[in-house]
Protein backbone atom coordinates (compact mmCIF):
# COMPACT_ATOMS: atom_id res chain seq x y z
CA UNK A 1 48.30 92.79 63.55
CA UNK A 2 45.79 95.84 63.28
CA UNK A 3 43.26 95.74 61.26
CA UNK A 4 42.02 98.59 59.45
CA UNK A 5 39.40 100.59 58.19
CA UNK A 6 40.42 104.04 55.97
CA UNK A 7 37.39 106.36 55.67
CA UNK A 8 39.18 108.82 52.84
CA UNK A 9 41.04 106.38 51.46
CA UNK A 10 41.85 108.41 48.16
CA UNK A 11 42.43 111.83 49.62
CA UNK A 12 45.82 113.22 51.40
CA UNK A 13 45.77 111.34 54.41
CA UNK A 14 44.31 108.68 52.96
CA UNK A 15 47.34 108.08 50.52
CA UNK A 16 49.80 108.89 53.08
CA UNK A 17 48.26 105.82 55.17
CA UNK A 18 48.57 103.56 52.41
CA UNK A 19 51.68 104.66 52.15
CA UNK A 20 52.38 103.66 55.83
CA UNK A 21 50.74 100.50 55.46
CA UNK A 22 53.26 99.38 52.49
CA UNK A 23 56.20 99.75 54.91
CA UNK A 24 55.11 97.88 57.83
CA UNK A 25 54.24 94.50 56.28
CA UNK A 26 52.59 92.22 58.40
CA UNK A 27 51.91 94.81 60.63
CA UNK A 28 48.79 96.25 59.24
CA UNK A 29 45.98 94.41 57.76
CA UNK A 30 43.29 96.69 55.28
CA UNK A 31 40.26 95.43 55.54
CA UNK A 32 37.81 98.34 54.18
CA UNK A 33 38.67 100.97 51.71
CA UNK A 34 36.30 104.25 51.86
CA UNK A 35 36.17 106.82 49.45
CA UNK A 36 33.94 109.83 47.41
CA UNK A 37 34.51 110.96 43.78
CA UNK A 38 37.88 109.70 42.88
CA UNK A 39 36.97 105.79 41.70
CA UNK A 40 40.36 105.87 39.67
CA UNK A 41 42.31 105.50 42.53
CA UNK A 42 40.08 103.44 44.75
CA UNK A 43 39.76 100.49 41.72
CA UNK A 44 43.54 100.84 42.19
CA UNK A 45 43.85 100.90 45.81
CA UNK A 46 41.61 97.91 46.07
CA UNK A 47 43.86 95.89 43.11
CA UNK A 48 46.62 96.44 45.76
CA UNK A 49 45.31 95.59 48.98
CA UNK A 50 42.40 93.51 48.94
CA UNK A 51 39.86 94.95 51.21
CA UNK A 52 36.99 92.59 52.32
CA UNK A 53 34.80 95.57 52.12
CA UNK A 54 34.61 98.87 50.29
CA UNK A 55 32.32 102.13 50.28
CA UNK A 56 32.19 104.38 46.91
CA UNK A 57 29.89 107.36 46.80
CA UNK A 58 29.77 105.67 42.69
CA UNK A 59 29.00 102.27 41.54
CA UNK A 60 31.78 102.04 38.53
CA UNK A 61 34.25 100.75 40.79
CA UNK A 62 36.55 97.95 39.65
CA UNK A 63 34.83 94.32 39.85
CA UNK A 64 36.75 92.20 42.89
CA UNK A 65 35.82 88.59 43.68
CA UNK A 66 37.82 89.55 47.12
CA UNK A 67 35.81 93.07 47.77
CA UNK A 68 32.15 93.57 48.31
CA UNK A 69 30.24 97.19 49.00
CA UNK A 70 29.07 98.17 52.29
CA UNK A 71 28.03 101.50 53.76
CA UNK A 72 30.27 103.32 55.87
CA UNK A 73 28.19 101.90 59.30
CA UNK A 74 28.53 98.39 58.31
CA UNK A 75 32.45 99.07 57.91
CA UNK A 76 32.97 100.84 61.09
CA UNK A 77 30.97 98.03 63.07
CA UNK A 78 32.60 95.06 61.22
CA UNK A 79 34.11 92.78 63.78
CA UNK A 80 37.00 91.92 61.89
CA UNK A 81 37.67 95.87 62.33
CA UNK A 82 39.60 96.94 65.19
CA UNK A 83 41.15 100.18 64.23
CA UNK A 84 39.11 102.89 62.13
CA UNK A 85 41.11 105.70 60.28
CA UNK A 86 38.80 108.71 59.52
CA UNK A 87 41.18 110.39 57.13
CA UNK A 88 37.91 112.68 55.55
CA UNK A 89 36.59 115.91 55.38
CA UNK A 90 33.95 117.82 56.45
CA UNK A 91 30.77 116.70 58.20
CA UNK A 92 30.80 113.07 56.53
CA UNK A 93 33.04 111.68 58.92
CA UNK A 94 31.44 112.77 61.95
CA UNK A 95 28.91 110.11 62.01
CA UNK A 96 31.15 107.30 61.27
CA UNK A 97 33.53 108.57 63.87
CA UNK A 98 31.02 108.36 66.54
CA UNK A 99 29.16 104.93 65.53
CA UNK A 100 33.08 103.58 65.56
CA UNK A 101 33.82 104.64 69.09
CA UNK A 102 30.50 103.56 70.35
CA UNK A 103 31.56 100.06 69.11
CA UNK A 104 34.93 100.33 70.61
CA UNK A 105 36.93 100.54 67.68
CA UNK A 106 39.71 102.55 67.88
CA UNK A 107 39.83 105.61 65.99
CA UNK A 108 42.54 107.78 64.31
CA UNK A 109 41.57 110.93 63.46
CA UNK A 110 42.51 113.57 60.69
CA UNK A 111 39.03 114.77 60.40
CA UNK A 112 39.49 118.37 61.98
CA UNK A 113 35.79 119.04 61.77
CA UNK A 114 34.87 115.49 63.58
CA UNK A 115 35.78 117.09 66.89
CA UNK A 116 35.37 120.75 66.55
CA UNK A 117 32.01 120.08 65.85
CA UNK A 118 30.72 117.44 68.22
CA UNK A 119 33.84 117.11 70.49
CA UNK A 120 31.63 117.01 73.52
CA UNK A 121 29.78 114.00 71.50
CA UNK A 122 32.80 112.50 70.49
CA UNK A 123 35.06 112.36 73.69
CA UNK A 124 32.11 111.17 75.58
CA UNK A 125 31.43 108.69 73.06
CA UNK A 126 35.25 107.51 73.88
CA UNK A 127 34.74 107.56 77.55
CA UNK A 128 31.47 105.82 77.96
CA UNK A 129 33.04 102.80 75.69
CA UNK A 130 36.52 103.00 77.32
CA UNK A 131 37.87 102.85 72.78
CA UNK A 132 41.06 104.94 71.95
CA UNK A 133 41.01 108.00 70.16
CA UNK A 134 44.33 108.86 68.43
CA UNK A 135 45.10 112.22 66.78
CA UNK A 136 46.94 112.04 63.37
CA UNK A 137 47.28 115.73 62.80
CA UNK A 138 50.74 116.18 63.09
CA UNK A 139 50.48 119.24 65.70
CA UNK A 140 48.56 116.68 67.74
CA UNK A 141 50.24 114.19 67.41
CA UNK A 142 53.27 115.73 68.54
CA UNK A 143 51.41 117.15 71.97
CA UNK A 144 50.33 113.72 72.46
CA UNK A 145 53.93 112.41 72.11
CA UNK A 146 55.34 114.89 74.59
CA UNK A 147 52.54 114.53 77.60
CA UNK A 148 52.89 110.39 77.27
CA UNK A 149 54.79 109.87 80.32
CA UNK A 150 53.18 113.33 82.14
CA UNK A 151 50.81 112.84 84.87
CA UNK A 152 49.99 116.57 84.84
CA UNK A 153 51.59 120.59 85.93
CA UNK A 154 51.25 121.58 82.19
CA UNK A 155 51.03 125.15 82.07
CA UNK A 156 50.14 125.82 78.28
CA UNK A 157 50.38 123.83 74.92
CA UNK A 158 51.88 125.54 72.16
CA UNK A 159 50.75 124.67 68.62
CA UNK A 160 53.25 125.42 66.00
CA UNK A 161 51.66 126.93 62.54
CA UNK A 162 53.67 127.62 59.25
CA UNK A 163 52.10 130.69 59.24
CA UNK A 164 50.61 129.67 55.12
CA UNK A 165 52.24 131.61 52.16
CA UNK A 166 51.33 135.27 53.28
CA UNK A 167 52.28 135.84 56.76
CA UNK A 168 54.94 138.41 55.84
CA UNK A 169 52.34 140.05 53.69
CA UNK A 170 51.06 143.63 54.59
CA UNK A 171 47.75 143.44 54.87
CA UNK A 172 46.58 145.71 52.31
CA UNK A 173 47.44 143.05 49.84
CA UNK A 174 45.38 140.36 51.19
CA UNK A 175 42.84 141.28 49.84
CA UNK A 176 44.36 140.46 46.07
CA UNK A 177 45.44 137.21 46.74
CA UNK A 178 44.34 134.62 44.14
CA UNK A 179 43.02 130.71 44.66
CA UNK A 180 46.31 130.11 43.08
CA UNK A 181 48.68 131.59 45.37
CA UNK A 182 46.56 130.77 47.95
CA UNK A 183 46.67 126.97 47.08
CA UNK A 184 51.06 127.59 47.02
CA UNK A 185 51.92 126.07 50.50
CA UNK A 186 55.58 126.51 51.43
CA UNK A 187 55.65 123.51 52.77
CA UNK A 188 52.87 120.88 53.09
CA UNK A 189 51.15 119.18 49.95
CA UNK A 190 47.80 119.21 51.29
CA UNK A 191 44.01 119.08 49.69
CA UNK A 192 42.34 122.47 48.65
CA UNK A 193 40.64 123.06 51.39
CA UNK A 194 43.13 122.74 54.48
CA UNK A 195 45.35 124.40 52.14
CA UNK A 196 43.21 127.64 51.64
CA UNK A 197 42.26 127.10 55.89
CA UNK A 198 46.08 127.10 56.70
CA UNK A 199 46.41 130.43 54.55
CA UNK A 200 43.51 132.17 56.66
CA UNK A 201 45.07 130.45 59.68
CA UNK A 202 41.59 129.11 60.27
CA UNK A 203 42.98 125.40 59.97
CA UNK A 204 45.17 126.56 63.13
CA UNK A 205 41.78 127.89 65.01
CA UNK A 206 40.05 124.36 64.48
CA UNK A 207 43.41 122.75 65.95
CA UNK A 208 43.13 125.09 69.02
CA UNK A 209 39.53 123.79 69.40
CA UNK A 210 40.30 120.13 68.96
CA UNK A 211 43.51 120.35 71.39
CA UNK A 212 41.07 121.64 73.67
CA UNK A 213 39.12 118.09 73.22
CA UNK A 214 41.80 115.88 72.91
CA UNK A 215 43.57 117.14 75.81
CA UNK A 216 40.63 118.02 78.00
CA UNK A 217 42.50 121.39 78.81
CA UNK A 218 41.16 125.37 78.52
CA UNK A 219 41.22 127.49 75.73
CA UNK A 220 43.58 130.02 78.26
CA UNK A 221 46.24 127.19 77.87
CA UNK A 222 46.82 126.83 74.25
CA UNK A 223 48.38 129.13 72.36
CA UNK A 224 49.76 129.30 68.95
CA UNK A 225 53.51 130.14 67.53
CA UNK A 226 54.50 131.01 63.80
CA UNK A 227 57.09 128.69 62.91
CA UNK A 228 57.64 128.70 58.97
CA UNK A 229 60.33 126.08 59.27
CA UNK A 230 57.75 123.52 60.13
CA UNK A 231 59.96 121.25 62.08
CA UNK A 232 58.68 121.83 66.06
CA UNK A 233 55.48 120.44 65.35
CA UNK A 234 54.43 121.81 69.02
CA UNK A 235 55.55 121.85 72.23
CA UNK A 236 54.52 121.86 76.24
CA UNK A 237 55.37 123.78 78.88
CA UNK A 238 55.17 122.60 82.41
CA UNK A 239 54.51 124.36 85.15
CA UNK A 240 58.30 124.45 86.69
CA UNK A 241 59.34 125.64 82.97
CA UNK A 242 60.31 122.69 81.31
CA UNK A 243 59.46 123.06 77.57
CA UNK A 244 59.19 119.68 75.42
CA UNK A 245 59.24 119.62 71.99
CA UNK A 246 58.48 116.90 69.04
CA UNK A 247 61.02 117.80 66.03
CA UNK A 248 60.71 115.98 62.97
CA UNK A 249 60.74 116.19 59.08
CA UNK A 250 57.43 117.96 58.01
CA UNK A 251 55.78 114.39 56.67
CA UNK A 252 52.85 113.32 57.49
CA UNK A 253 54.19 109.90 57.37
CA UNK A 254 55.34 109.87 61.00
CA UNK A 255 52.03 110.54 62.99
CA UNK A 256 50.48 108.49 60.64
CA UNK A 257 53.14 105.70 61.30
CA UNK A 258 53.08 106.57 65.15
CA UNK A 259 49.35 106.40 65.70
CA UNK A 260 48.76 103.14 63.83
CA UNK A 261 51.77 101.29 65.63
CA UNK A 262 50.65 102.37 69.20
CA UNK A 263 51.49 101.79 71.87
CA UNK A 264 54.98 100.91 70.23
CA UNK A 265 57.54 103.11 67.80
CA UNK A 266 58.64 101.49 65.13
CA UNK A 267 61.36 101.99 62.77
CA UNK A 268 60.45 104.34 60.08
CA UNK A 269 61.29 104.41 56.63
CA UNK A 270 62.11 108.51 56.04
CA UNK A 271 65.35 109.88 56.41
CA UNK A 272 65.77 111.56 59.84
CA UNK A 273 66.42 115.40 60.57
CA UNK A 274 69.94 116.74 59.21
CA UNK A 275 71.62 118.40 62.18
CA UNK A 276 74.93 119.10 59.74
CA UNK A 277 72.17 121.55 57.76
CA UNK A 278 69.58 122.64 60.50
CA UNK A 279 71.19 126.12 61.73
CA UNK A 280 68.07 127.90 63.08
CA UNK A 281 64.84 127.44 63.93
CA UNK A 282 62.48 130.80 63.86
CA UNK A 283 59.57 131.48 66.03
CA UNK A 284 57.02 134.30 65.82
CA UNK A 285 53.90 135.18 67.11
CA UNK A 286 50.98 135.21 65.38
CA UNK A 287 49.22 138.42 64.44
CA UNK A 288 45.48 138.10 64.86
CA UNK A 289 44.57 141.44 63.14
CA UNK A 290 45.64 140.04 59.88
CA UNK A 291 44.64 136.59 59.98
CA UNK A 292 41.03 137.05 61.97
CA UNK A 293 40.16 133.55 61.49
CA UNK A 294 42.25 132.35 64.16
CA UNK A 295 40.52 134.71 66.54
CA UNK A 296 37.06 133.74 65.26
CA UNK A 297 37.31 129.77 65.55
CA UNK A 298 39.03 130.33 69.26
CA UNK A 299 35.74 132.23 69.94
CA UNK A 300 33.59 129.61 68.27
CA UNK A 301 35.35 127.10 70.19
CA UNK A 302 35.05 128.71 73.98
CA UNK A 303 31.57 130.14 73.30
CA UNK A 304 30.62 126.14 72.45
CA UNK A 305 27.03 125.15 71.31
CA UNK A 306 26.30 124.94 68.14
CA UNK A 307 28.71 127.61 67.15
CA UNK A 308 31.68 125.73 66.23
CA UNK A 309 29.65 123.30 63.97
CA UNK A 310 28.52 127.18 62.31
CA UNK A 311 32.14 127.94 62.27
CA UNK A 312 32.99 124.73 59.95
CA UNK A 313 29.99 124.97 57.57
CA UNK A 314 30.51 128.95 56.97
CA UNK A 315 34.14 128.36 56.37
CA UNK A 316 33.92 125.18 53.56
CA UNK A 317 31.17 127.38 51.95
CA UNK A 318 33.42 130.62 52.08
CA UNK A 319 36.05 129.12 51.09
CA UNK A 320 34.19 127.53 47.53
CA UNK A 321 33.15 130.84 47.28
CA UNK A 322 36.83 131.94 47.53
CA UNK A 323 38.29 129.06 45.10
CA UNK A 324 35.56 129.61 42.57
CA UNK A 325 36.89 133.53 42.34
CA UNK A 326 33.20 134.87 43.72
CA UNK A 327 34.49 136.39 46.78
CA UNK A 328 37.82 137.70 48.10
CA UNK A 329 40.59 135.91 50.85
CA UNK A 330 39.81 138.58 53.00
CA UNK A 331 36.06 138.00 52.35
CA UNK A 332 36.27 134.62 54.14
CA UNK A 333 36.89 135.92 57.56
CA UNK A 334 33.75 138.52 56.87
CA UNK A 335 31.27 135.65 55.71
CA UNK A 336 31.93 133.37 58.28
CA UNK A 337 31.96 136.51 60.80
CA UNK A 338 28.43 136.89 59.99
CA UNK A 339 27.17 133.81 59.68
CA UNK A 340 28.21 133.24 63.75
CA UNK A 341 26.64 136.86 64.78
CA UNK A 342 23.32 135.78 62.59
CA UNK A 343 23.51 132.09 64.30
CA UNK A 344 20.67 131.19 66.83
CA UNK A 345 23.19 128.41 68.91
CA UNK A 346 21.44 125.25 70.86
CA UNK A 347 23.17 123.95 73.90
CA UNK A 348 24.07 120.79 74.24
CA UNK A 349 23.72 119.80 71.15
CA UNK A 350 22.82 116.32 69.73
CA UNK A 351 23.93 115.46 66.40
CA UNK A 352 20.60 116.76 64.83
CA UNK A 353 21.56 120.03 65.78
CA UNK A 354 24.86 120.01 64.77
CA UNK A 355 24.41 118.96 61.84
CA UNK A 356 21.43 121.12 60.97
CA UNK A 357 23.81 124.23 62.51
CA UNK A 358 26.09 122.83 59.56
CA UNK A 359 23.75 122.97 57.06
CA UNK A 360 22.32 126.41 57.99
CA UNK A 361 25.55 127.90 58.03
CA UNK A 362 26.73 126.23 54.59
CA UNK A 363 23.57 127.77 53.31
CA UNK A 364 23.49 131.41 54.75
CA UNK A 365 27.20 131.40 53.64
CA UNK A 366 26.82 129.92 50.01
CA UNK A 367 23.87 133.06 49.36
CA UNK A 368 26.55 135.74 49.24
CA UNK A 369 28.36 136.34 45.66
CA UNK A 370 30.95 138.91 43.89
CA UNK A 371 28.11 141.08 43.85
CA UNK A 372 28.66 141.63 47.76
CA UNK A 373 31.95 143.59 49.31
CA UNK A 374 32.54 142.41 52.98
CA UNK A 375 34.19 144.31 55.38
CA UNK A 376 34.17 144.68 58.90
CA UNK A 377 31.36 146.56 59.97
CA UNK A 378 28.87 144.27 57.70
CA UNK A 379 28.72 144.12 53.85
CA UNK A 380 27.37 146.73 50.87
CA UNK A 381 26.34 146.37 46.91
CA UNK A 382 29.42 145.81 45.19
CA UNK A 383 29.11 146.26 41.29
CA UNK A 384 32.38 146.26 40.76
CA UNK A 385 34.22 142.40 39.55
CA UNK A 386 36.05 141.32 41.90
């Protein structure tokens, strides 16, 4: 049985794993519940499954005779812990992640920002302690599903990407789009902020980077398709030409499922992919003029340092920018833009640097308002409302 720890218990992922969890009974033991803001939920959570331990960023969580409080290192090093699920956002699971694989937990990850900002941290982290690290993300997973088996001649992987609500946009109105219709996903149910990140296509620049990690292979060899019908989650192609592809229903139920029954697939509990009603599926490529963020985290990610860790911070303060109605979608691009041509990197980072390139770059993004029009060459006095 694995036993497991869920940093992010109440968020996306976090549900979805729960979700998991209720269909494999006796499968999956929860032994720590971690969440922020939402206590609601957590007092709920741990009604239902009885955690030993549980982290809350609030202390008006639900009184348990079974449940104590920890902090997130005491979780992650528990010994009755041997699987750690690091289903947050942002910089607050980077620590945790890294403390975990030091103590040869096994991780699975859904924090994108975990490994595009320390991934030379983390994957060393994993090698020096010989613990597994999983990917949840559903593009990842799906690589990982199609080079089990492989003992190498992969010529490129191919990351598939909805494309987000406005790929068949012009781009002249891009820069009109609303946090509403920016929060609209086609497809995925997702929080705020990966949903705004897969509109800019940045989400799908931070998966380039962390393929890169995962899959110890160069940036040359990953590319990214457009597929809006978000059922080739991504693919590989081998040197002789051979192409493999994971298909699935867009859920993130099944990489979820996959990752916490490893090394063995188990029967799931969603129905399986119509073949009566699939007729197509559409590919496209992906046009980098319009959606610059993809071409500015690829950058981040090859140039290395502390740049990627710049790349995150600028983006989650651009983006609260953005849903607060302060700055444009096209502004987002411009603000993290500058923030990387500003940025003084370190090499080699440890993770005082990164996380002090985080904080810089949360802060020289978060000083720019409405009252400032971006655009490419640099910015100007905008007293018009935007």
């Amino acid at each position: 049985m694995k036993k497991i720890a869920l940093l992010g218990s109440t968020g996306s992922i976090g549900t979805s794993t729960l979700e998991v969890v209720r269909h494999l009974p006796g499968q999956v033991e929860v032994v720590a519940l971690a969440a922020g803001h939402n206590t609601t939920l957590l007092s709920s959570q741990i009604r239902e499954f009885h955690p030993r331990l549980y982290h809350s960023l609030h202390t008006d969580i639900v009184d348990s005779a079974e449940s104590i409080s920890a902090s997130l290192q005491d979780i992650v090093t528990d010994e009755e812990v041997d699987t750690v699920v690091v289903a947050t956002s942002g910089n607050v699971g980077l620590e945790p992640t890294l403390v975990a694989l030091q103590n040869k937990k096994t991780v699975l990850l859904s924090n994108k920002e975990v490994l595009v900002m320390a991934g030379e941290l983390v994957t060393a982290a994993a090698r020096k302690s010989g613990a597994h690290l999983l990917p949840v993300d559903s593009e990842h997973s799906a690589l990982w599903q199609c080079l089990r088996g492989e003992s190498g001649g992969v010529r490129r992987l191919l990351l598939t990407a909805s494309g987000g609500p406005f790929h068949h946009y012009p781009v002249e109105q891009l820069v009109g789009i609303t946090p509403a219709k920016a929060l609209a996903h086609p497809v995925w149910s997702m929080g705020q902020k990966i949903t705004i990140d897969s509109a800019t296509l940045m989400n799908k620049g931070l998966e380039v980077i962390e393929a890169h990690w995962l899959f110890d292979t160069p940036f040359e060899s990953i590319d990214v398709l457009v597929h809006p019908d978000c059922i080739v989650h991504s693919l590989v192609e081998f040197v002789d030409g051979t192409i493999k592809a994971q298909l699935s229903q867009p859920d993130m139920a099944l990489p979820i499922q996959y990752a916490l029954s490893y090394p063995e697939r188990v029967q799931g509990f969603l129905p399986p992919l119509s073949w009566e009603t699939l007729r197509t599926l559409t590919f496209e490529p992906v046009d980098d003029k319009k959606f610059p963020c993809l071409r500015l985290a690829r950058e981040a990610g090859e140039a290395g340092m502390t740049f990627p860790a710049v790349l995150c911070g600028a983006d989650e303060a651009a983006v609260s920018l953005f849903l607060q109605g302060r700055v444009r979608f096209t502004d987002i691009a411009s603000i993290v833009q500058r923030a990387l041509d500003a940025h003084k990197p370190v090499s080699h980072p440890d993770l005082a640097h990164i996380l002090e390139a985080d904080g810089w770059a949360r802060t020289f993004a978060a000083s720019h308002d409405a009252r400032r029009q971006f655009t490419s060459s640099g910015y100007a006095e905008n007293t018009q409302e935007i």
